[in-house]
C-alpha atoms as a PDB file:
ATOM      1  CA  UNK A   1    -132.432   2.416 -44.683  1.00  0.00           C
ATOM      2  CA  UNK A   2    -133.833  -0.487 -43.406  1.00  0.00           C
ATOM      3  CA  UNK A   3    -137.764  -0.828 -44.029  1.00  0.00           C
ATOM      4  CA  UNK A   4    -140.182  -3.096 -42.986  1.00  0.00           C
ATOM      5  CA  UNK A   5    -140.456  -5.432 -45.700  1.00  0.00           C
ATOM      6  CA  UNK A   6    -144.096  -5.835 -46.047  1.00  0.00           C
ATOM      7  CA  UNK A   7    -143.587  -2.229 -47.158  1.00  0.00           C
ATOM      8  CA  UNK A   8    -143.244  -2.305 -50.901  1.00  0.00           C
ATOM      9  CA  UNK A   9    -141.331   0.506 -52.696  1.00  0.00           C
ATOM     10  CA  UNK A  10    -142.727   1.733 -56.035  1.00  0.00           C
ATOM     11  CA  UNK A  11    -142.993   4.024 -58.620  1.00  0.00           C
ATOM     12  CA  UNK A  12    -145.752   5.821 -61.031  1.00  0.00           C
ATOM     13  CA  UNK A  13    -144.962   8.580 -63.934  1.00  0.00           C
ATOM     14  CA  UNK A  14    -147.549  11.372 -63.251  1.00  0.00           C
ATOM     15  CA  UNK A  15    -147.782  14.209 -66.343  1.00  0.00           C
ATOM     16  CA  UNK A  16    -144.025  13.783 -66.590  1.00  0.00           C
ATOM     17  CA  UNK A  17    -143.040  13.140 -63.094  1.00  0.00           C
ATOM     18  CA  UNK A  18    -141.788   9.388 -62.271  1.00  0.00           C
ATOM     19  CA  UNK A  19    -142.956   9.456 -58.459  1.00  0.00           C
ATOM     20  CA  UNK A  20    -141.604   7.306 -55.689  1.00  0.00           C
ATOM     21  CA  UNK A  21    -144.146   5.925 -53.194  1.00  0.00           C
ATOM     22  CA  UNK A  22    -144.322   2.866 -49.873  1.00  0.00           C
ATOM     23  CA  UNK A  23    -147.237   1.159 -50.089  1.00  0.00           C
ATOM     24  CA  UNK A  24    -148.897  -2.118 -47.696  1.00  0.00           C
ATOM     25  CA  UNK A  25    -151.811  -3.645 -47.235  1.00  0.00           C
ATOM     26  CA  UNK A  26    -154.816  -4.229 -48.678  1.00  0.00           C
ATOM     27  CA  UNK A  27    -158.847  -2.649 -48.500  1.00  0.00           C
ATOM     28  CA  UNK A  28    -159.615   0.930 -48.383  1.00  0.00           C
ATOM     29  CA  UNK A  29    -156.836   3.507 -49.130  1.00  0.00           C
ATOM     30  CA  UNK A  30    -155.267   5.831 -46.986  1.00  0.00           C
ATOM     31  CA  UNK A  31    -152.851   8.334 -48.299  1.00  0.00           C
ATOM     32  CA  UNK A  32    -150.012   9.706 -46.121  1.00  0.00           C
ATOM     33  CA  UNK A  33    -148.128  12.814 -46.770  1.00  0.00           C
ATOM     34  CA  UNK A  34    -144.823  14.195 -45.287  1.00  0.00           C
ATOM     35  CA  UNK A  35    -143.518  17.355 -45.378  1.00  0.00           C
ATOM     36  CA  UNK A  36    -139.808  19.326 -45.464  1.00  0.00           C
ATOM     37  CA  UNK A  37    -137.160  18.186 -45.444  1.00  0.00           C
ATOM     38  CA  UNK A  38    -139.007  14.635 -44.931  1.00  0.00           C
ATOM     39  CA  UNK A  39    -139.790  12.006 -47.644  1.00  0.00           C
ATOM     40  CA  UNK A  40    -142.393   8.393 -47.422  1.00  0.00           C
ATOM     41  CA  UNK A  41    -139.686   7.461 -45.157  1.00  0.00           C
ATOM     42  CA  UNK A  42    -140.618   9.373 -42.642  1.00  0.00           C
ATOM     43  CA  UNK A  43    -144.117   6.935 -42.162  1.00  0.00           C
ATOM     44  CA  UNK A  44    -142.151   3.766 -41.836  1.00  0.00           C
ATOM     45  CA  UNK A  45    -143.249   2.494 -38.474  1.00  0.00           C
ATOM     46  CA  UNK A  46    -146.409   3.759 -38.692  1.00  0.00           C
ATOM     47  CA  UNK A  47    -147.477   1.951 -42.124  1.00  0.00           C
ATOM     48  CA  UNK A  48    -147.325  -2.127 -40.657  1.00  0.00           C
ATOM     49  CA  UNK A  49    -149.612  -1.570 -38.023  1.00  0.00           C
ATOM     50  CA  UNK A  50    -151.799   0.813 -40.180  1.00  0.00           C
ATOM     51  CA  UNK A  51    -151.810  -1.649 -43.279  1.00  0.00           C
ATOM     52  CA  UNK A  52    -154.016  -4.471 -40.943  1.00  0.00           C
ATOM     53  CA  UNK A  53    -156.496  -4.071 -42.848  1.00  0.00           C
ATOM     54  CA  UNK A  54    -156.540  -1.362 -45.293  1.00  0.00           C
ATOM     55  CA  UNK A  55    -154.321  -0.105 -48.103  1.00  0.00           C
ATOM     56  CA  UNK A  56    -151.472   2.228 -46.969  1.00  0.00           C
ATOM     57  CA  UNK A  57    -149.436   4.520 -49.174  1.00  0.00           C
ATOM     58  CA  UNK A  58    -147.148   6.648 -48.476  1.00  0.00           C
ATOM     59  CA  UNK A  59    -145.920   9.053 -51.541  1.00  0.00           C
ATOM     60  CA  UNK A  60    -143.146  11.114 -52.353  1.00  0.00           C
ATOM     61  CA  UNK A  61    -143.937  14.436 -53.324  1.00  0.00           C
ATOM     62  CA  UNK A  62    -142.875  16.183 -56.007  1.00  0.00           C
ATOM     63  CA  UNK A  63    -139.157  17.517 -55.058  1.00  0.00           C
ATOM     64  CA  UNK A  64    -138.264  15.000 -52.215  1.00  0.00           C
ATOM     65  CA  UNK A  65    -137.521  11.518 -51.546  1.00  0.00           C
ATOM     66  CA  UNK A  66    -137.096   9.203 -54.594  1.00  0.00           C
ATOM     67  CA  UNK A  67    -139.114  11.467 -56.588  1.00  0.00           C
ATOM     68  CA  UNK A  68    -138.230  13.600 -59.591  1.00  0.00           C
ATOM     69  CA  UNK A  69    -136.841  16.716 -58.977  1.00  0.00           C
ATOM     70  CA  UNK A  70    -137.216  18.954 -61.517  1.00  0.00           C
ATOM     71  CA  UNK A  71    -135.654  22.325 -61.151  1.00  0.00           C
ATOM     72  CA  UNK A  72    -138.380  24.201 -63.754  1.00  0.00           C
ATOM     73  CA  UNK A  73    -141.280  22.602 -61.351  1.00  0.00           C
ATOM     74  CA  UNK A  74    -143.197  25.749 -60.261  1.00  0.00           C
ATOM     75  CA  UNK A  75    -143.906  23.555 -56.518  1.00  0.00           C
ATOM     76  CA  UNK A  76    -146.927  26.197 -55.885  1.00  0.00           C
ATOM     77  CA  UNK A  77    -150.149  24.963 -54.480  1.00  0.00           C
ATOM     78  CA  UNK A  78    -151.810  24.318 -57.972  1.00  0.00           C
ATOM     79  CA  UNK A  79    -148.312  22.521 -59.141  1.00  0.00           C
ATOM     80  CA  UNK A  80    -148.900  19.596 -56.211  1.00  0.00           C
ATOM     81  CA  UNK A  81    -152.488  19.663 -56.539  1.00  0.00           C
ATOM     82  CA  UNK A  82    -151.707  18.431 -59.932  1.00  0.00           C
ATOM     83  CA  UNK A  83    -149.398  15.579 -58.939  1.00  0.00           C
ATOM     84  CA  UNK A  84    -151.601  14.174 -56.346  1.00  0.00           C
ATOM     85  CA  UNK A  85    -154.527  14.409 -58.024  1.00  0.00           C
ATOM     86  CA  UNK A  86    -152.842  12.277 -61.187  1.00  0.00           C
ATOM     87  CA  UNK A  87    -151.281  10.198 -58.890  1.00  0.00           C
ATOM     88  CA  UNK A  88    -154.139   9.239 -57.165  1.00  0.00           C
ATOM     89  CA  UNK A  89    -155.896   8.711 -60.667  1.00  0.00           C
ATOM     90  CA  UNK A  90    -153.226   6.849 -62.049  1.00  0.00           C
ATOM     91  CA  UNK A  91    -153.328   4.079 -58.910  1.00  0.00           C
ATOM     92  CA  UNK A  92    -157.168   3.811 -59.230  1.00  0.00           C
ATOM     93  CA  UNK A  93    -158.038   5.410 -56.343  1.00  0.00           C
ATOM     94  CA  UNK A  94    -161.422   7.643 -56.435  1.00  0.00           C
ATOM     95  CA  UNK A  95    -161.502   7.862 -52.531  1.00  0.00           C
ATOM     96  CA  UNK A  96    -159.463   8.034 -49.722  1.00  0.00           C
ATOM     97  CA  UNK A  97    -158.262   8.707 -46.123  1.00  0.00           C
ATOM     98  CA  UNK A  98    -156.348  11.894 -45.860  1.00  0.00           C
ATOM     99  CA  UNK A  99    -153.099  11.803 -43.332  1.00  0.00           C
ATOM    100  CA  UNK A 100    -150.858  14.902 -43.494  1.00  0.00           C
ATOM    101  CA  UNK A 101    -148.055  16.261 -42.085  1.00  0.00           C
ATOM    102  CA  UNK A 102    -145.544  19.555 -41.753  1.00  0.00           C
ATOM    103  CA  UNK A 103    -145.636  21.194 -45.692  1.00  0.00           C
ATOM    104  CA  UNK A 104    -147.567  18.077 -46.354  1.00  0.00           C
ATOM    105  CA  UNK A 105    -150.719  19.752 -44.373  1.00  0.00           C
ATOM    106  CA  UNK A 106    -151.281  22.716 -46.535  1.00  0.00           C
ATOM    107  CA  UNK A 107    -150.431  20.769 -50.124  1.00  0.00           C
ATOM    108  CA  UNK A 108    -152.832  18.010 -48.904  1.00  0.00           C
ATOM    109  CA  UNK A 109    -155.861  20.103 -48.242  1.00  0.00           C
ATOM    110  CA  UNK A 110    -155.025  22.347 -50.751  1.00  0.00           C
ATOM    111  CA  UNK A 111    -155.811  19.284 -52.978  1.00  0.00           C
ATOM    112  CA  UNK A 112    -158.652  18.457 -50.643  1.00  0.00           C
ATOM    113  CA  UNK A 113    -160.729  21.357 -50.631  1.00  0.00           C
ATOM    114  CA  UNK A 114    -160.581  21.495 -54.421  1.00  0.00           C
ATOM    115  CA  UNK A 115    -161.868  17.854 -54.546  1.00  0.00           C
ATOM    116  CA  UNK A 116    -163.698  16.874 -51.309  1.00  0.00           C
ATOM    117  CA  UNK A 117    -165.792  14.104 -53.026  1.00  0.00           C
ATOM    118  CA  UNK A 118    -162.816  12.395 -53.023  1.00  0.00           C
ATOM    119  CA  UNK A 119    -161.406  12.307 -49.170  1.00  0.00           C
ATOM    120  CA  UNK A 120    -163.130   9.766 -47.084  1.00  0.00           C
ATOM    121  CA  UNK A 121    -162.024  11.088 -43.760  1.00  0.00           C
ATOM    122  CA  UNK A 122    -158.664  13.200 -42.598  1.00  0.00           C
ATOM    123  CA  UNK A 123    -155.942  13.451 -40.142  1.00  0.00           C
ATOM    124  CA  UNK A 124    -154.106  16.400 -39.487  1.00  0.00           C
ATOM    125  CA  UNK A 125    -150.539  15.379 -37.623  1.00  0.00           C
ATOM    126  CA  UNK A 126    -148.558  19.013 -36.402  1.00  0.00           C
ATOM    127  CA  UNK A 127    -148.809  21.170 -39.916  1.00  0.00           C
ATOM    128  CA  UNK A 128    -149.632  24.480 -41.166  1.00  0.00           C
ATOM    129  CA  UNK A 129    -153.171  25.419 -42.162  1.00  0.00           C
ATOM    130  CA  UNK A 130    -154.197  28.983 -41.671  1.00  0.00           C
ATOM    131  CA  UNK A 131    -152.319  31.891 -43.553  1.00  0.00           C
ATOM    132  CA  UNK A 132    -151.641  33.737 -40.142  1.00  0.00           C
ATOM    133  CA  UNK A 133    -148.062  31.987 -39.928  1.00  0.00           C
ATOM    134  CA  UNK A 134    -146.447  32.135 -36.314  1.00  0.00           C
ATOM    135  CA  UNK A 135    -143.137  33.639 -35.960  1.00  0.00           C
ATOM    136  CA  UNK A 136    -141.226  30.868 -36.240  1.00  0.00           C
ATOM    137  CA  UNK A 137    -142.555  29.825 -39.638  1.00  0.00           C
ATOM    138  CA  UNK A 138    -141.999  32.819 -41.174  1.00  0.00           C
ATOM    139  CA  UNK A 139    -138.425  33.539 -39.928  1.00  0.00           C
ATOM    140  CA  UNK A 140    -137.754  29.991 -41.178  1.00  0.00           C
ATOM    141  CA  UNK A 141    -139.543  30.958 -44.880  1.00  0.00           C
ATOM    142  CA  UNK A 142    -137.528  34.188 -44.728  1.00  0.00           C
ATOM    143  CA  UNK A 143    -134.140  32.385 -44.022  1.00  0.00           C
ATOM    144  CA  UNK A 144    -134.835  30.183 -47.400  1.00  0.00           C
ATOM    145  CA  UNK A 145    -134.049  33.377 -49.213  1.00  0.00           C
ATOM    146  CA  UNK A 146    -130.749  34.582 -47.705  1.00  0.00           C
ATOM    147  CA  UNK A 147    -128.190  33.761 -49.664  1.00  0.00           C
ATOM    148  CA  UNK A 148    -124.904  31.004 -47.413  1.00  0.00           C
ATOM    149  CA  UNK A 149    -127.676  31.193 -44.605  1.00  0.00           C
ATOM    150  CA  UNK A 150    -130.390  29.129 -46.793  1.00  0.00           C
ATOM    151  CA  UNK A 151    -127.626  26.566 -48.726  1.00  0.00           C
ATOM    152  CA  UNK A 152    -126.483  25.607 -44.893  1.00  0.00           C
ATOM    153  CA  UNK A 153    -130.322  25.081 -44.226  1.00  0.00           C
ATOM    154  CA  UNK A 154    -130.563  22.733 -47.149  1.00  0.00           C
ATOM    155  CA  UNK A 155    -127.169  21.107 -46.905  1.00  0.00           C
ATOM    156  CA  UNK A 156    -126.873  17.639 -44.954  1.00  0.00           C
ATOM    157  CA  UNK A 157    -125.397  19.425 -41.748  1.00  0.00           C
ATOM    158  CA  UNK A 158    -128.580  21.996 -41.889  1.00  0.00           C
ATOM    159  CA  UNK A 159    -131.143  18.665 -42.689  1.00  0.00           C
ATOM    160  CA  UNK A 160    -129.711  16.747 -39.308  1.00  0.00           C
ATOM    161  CA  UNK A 161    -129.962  20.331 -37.580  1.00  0.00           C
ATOM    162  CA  UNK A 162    -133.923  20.010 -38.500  1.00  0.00           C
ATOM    163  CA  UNK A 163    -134.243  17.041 -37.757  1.00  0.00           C
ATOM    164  CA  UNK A 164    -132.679  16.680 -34.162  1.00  0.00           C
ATOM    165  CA  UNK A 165    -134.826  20.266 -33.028  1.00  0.00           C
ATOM    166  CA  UNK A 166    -137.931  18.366 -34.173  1.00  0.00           C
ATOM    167  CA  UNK A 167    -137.492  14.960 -32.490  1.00  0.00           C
ATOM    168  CA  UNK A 168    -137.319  14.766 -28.110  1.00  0.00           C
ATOM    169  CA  UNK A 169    -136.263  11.117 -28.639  1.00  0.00           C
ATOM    170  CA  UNK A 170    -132.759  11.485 -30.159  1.00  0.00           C
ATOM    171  CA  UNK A 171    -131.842   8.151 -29.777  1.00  0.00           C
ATOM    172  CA  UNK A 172    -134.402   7.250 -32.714  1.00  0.00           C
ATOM    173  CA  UNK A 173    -132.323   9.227 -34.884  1.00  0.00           C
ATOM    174  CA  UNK A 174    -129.300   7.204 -35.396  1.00  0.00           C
ATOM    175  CA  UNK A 175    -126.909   7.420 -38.498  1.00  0.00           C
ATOM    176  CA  UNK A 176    -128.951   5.255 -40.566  1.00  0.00           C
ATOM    177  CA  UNK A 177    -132.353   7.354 -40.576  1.00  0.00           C
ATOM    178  CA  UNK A 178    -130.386  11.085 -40.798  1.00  0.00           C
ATOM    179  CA  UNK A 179    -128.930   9.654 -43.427  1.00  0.00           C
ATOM    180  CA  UNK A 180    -132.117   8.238 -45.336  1.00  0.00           C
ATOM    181  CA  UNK A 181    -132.711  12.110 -44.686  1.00  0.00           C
ATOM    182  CA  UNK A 182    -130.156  13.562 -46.339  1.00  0.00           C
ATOM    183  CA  UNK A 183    -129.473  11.310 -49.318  1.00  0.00           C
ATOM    184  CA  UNK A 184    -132.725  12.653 -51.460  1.00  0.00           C
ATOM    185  CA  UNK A 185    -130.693  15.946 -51.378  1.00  0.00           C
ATOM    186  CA  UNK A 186    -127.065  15.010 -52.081  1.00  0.00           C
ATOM    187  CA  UNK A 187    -126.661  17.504 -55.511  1.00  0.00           C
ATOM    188  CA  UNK A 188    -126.812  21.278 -55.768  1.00  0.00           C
ATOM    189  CA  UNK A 189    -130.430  21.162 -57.977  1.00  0.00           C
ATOM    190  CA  UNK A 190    -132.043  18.822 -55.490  1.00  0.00           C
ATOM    191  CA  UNK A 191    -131.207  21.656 -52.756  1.00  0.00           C
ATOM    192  CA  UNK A 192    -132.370  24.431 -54.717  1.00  0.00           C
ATOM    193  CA  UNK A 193    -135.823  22.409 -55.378  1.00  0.00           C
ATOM    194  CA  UNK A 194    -135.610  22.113 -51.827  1.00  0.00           C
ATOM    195  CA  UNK A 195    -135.617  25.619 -50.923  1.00  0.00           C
ATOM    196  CA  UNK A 196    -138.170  26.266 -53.924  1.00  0.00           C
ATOM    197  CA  UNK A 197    -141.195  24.039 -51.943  1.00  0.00           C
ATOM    198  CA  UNK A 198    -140.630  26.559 -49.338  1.00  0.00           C
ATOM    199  CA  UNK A 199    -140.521  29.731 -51.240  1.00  0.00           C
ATOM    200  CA  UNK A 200    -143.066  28.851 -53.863  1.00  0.00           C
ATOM    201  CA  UNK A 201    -146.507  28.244 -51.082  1.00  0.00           C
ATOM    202  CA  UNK A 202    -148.049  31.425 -51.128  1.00  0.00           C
ATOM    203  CA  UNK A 203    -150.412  33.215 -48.751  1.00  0.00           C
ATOM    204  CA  UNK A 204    -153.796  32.857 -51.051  1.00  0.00           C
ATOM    205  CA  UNK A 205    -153.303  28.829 -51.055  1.00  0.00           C
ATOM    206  CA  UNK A 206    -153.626  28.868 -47.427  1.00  0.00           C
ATOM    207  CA  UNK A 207    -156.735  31.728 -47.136  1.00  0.00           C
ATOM    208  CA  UNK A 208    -158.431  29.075 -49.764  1.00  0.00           C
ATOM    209  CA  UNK A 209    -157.981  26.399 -47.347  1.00  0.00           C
ATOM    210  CA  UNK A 210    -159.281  28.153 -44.708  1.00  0.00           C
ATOM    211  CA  UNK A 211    -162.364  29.830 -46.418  1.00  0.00           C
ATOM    212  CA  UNK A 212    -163.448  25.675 -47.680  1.00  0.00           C
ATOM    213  CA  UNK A 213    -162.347  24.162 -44.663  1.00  0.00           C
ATOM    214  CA  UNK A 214    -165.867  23.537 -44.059  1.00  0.00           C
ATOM    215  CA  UNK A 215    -166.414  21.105 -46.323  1.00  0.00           C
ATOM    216  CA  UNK A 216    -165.382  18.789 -43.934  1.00  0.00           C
ATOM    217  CA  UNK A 217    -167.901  19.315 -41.311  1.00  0.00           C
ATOM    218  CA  UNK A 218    -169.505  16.005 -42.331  1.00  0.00           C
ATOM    219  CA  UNK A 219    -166.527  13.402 -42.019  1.00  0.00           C
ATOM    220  CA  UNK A 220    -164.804  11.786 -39.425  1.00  0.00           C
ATOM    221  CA  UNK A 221    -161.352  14.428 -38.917  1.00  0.00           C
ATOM    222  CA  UNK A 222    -158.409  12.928 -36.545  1.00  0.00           C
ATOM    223  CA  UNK A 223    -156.003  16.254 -35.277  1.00  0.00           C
ATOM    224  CA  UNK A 224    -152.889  14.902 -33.289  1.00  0.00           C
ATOM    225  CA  UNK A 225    -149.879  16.757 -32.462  1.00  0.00           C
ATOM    226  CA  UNK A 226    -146.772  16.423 -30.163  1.00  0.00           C
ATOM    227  CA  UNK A 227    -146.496  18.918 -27.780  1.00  0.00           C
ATOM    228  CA  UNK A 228    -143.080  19.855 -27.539  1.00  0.00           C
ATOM    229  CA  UNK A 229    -142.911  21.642 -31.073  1.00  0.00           C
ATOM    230  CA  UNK A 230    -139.947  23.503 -31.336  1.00  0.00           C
ATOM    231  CA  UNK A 231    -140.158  24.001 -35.443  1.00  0.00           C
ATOM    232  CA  UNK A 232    -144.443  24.921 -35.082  1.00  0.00           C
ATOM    233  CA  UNK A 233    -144.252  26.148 -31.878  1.00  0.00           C
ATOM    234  CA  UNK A 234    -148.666  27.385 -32.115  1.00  0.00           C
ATOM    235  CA  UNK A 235    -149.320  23.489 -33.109  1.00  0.00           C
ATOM    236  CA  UNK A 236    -151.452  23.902 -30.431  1.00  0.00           C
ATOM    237  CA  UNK A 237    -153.419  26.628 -31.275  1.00  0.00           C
ATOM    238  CA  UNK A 238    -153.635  25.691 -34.762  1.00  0.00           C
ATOM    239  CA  UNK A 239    -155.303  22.335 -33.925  1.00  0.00           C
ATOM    240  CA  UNK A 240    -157.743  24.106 -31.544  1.00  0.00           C
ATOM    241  CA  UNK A 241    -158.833  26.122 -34.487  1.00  0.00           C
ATOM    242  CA  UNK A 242    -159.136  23.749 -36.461  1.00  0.00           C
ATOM    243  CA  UNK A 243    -161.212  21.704 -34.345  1.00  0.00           C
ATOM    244  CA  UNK A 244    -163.565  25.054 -33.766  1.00  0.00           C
ATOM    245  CA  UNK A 245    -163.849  24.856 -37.421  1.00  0.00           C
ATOM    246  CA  UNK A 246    -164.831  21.039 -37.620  1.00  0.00           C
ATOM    247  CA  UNK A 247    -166.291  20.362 -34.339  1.00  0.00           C
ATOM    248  CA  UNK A 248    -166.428  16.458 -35.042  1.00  0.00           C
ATOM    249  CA  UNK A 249    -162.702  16.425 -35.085  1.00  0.00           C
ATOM    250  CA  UNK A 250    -161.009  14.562 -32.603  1.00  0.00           C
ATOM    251  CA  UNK A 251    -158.203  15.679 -30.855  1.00  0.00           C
ATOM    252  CA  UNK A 252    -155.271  14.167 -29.321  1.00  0.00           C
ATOM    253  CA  UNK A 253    -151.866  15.326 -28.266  1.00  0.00           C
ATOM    254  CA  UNK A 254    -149.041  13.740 -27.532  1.00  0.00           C
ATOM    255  CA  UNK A 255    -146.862  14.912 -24.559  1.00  0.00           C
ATOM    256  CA  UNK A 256    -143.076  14.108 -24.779  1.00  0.00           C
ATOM    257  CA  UNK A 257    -143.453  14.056 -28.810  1.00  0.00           C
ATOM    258  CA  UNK A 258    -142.049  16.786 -31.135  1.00  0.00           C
ATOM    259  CA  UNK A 259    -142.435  18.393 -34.590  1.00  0.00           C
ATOM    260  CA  UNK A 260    -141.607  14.754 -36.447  1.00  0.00           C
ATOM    261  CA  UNK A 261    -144.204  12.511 -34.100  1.00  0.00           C
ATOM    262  CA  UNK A 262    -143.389   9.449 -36.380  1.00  0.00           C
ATOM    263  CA  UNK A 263    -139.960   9.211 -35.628  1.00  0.00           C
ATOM    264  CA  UNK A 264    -140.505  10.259 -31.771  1.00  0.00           C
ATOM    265  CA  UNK A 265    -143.575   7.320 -31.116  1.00  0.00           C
ATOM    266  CA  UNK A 266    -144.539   6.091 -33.945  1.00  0.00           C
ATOM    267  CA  UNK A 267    -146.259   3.005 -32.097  1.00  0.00           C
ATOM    268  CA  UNK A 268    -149.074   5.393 -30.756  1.00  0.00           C
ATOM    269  CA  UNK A 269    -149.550   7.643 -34.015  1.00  0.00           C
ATOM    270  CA  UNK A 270    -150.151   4.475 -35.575  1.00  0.00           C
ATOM    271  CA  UNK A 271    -152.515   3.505 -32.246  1.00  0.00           C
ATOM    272  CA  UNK A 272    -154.455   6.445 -32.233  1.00  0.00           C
ATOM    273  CA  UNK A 273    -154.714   6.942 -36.393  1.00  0.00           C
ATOM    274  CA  UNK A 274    -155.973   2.663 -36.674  1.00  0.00           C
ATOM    275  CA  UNK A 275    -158.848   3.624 -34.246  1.00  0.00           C
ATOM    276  CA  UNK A 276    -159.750   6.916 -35.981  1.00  0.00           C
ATOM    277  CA  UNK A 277    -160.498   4.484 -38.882  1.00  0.00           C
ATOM    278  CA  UNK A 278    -161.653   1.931 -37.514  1.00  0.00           C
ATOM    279  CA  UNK A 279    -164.402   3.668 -35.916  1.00  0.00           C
END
C-alpha cells in the first residue's frame, strides 16, 4: 500500500472508537470522506497536491479502513454524526472544508446540516443525497439483505467486483490498491459491519438532509462527478439538483471518470478541488 509519505497515518479514540485517519499539510482544515467499500485510502493522490497549503485529513469511518469495527455499532445517521463530530473535537478543529464521497455524502451532511456553523465550504464528489434513491441504489441496498448473495458482495472477490464497475481506468487498479481494498475486511465481523453501513441509513436521514440543505446557500459548494457512473448511474441528475438547491455551487464533471473519480484521475479532482479553495 504504498502512500505518499508526506501523508502521515494516525489514530484518535472517539467515545470508544480508536479511529484511523491520513493527514498532510498545514493551515486551514479540510476533511475528506469516502464511502463503501472504500477507506482514507481511497484520497491518496489527491491529498499531496491538496495539502500545499492547507491541512488535509482524510478519516476512516466508523466500520472501514483501519478503524474499529464494532459489530454492536448501530452505523445509523445519528451513530456517525457522533464519531465525526468527536473526532473533529478531539483534533481541535471548530471549522472546516467539507469533501464527500459515495456513503460518505449522506453521513457527511447528515453531520453538516446538524452543525453548519462548523463547515467552511463543501464538495460533493458522485454520492447520494436525496431520499428518492435510483434503481440501482436500491437493488444494491436490497441485495445487502439476501442471504450467499450479500456475503459474495462483501467478500474480497465481491469488493474487486465493485471496484473494477466503478473505475474506466483499470490499469490504476493493480494488485496492490484492490488489495489495500480488501484487507480492512479480511474476518467474518468486519463483513457483517460492512453490510450493516448499508442496511442501517434510513430514508428520514436523507429527507433531513434535503429539507436543511439550504443552509448552505451562503458558502462556496464544489459538485464534481465522473460521468460514466455505472454504481450511481442519476449522478447527474443528483448534482443538477443539488446545484438548483444551492445556486452558488459550482459544477464540474468529469468525462471518461467513473463512480471512484480518485482512483480514475485523481490529478484533476485534486486540480479542480485546490481552486475551489483557493478562490
Amino acid at each position: 500500500m504504498t502512500i505518499d509519505p508526506s501523508i502521515a497515518s494516525e489514530y484518535v479514540d472517539v467515545d470508544g472508537l480508536r479511529l484511523h485517519y491520513l493527514a498532510a499539510g498545514q493551515g486551514e482544515t479540510v476533511l475528506l470522506l469516502h464511502g463503501w467499500p472504500t477507506s482514507a485510502y481511497l484520497w491518496r493522490n489527491v491529498i499531496p497536491p491538496l495539502a500545499k497549503n492547507r491541512r488535509v485529513i482524510a478519516l476512516d469511518l466508523p466500520g472501514f479502513g483501519k478503524s474499529d469495527k464494532p459489530l454492536h455499532g448501530s452505523y445509523s445517521f445519528k451513530y456517525y454524526e457522533r464519531a465525526i463530530d468527536g473526532f473533529l473535537d478531539k483534533l481541535g478543529i471548530s471549522q472546516t472544508t467539507l469533501v464527500v464521497h459515495d456513503l460518505g455524502g449522506p453521513v457527511g451532511l447528515y453531520w453538516a446540516v446538524r452543525h453548519p456553523e462548523k463547515v467552511q465550504r463543501l464538495g460533493l464528489l458522485n454520492t447520494l443525497v436525496f431520499p428518492e434513491l435510483s434503481w440501482a441504489a436500491l437493488l444494491f441496498g436490497a441485495s445487502t439483505f439476501v442471504p450467499l448473495l450479500n456475503a459474495w458482495l462483501v467478500s474480497p472477490k465481491g469488493l474487486e467486483v465493485a471496484m473494477r464497475l466503478g473505475v474506466e481506468n483499470k490499469h490504476r487498479l493493480t494488485p496492490e490498491v484492490v488489495a489495500a481494498y480488501q484487507a480492512p475486511f479480511q474476518d467474518r465481523d468486519a463483513r457483517k459491519v460492512l453490510l450493516k453501513s448499508v442496511q442501517r441509513l434510513t430514508p428520514k436521514g436523507l429527507r433531513e438532509i434535503e429539507e436543511k440543505l439550504p443552509l448552505f446557500q451562503n458558502i462556496p459548494v464544489s459538485l464534481i462527478f465522473g460521468t460514466n457512473d455505472r454504481i450511481l448511474p442519476d449522478v447527474a441528475k443528483t448534482m443538477q439538483r443539488v446545484q438548483r438547491a444551492l445556486p452558488q455551487a459550482r459544477l464540474s464533471a468529469l468525462p471518461g471518470c467513473g463512480h471512484f473519480l480518485q482512483e480514475d484521475e485523481p490529478e484533476k479532482v485534486a486540480e479542480l478541488l485546490a481552486a475551489f479553495m483557493n478562490s
